[in-house]
Structure formats: structure tokens, C-alpha cells
Protein backbone atom coordinates (compact mmCIF):
# COMPACT_ATOMS: atom_id res chain seq x y z
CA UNK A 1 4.10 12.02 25.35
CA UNK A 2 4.17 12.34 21.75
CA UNK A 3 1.77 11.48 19.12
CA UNK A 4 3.48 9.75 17.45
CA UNK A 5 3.12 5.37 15.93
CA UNK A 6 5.66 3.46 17.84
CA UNK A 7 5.98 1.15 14.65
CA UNK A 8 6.13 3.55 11.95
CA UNK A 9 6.72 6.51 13.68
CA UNK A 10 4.34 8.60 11.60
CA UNK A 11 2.95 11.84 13.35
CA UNK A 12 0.63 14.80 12.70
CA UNK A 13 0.40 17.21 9.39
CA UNK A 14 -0.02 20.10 8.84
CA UNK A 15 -3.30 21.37 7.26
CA UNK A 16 -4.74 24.45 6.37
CA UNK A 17 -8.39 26.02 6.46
CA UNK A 18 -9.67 28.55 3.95
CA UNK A 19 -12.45 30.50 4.04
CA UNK A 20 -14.19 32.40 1.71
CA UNK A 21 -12.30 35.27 1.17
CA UNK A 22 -9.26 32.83 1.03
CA UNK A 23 -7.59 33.39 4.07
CA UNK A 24 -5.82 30.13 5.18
CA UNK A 25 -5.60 29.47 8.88
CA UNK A 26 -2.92 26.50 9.77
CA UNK A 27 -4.49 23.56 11.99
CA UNK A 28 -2.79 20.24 12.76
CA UNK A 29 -4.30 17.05 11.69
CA UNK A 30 -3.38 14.51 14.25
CA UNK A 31 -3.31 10.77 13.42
CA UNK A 32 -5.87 7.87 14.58
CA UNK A 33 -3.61 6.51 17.34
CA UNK A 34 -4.88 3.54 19.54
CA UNK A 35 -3.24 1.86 22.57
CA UNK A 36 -3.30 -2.10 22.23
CA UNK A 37 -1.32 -4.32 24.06
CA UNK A 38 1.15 -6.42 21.33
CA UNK A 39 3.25 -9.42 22.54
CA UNK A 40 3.01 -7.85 26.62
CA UNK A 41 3.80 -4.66 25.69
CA UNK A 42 1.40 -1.30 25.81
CA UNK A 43 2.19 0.18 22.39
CA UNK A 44 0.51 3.17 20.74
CA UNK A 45 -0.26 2.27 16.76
CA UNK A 46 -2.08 4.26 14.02
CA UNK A 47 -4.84 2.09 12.61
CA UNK A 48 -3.25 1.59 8.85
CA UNK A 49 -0.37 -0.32 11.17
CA UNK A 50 -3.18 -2.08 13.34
CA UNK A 51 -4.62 -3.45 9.76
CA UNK A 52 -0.98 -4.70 8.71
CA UNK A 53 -0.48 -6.60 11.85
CA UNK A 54 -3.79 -8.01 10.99
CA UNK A 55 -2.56 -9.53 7.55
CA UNK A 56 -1.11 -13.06 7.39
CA UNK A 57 2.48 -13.19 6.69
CA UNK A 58 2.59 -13.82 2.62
CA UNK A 59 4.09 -16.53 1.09
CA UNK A 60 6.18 -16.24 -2.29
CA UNK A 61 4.82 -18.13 -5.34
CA UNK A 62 6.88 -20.36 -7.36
CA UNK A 63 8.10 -18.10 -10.83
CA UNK A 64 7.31 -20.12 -13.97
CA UNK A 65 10.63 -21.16 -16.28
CA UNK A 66 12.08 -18.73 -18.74
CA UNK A 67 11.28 -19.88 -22.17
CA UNK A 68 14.09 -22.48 -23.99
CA UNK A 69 15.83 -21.46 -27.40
CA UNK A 70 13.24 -21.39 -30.24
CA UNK A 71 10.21 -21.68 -28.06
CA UNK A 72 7.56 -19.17 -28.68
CA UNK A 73 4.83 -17.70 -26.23
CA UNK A 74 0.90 -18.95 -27.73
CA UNK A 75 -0.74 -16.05 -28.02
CA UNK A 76 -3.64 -15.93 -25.37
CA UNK A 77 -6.90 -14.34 -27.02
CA UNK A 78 -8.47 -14.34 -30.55
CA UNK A 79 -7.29 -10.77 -31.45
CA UNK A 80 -3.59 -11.63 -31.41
CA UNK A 81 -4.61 -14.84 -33.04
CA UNK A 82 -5.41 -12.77 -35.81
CA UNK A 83 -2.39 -10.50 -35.83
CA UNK A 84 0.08 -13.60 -36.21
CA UNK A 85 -2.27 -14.48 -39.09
CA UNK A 86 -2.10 -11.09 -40.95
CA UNK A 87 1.36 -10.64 -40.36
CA UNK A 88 2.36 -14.64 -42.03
């Protein structure tokens, strides 16, 4: 079988090991694969796909209404306070 995620279908790198007179020897870095049963089914999952299963399902917020004709943002801190000041 391969070793490979069944969700994301990531699989192993390819890494290399020096040593000290710089000679690089090529090793394969295999992923953390574990086998966990999801909805009935045996699946084999790396564990950054475990931790998104994990997650809650996200709900969208609201977005606030562009600003009307003539309206002007406030500024928010003391510094740009002063800015608008300098610059009337």
C-alpha cells in the first residue's frame, strides 16, 4: 500500500543528509500517517488532516456597510488625531 493521506493525498519527501566533508546522502522523509476509522470507513490520514477534521465548521461574519457619500472614517487613536489637526 502506499503512504500516502487518503484526504489530501500528500506523501513522502525527499531529504538529504550531509556530513562533514559535505557529502549529501538522499533519505526519504515519510509522513505521520495514522489509521482512524471516519464515518465507518478505515482511512489512513496525516495528523495536520486529523487536526482539521477536529475544527468546527466556521461560520461567516456579517461585513459592516460601505461608507455613504460624504461620510468620513473617525480616526481611531490619538496619533492620527493629531495628523488631521496639523494638516487643517
Amino acid at each position: 500500500m502506499a503512504k500516502k493521506c487518503d484526504m489530501c493525498g500528500r506523501g513522502s519527501t525527499k531529504g538529504a543528509s550531509r556530513s562533514h566533508s559535505k557529502i549529501k546522502t538522499l533519505k526519504r522523509q515519510n509522513i505521520n500517517l495514522q489509521n482512524r476509522n471516519v464515518e465507518g470507513m478505515s482511512v489512513k490520514l496525516c495528523t495536520s488532516c486529523l487536526r482539521t477534521l477536529e475544527k468546527p465548521k466556521r461560520v461567516k461574519a456579517k461585513r459592516k456597510p460601505a461608507l455613504k457619500e460624504g461620510e468620513k472614517k473617525a480616526p481611531k487613536t490619538a496619533r492620527t488625531k493629531a495628523k488631521a489637526k496639523a494638516k487643517a
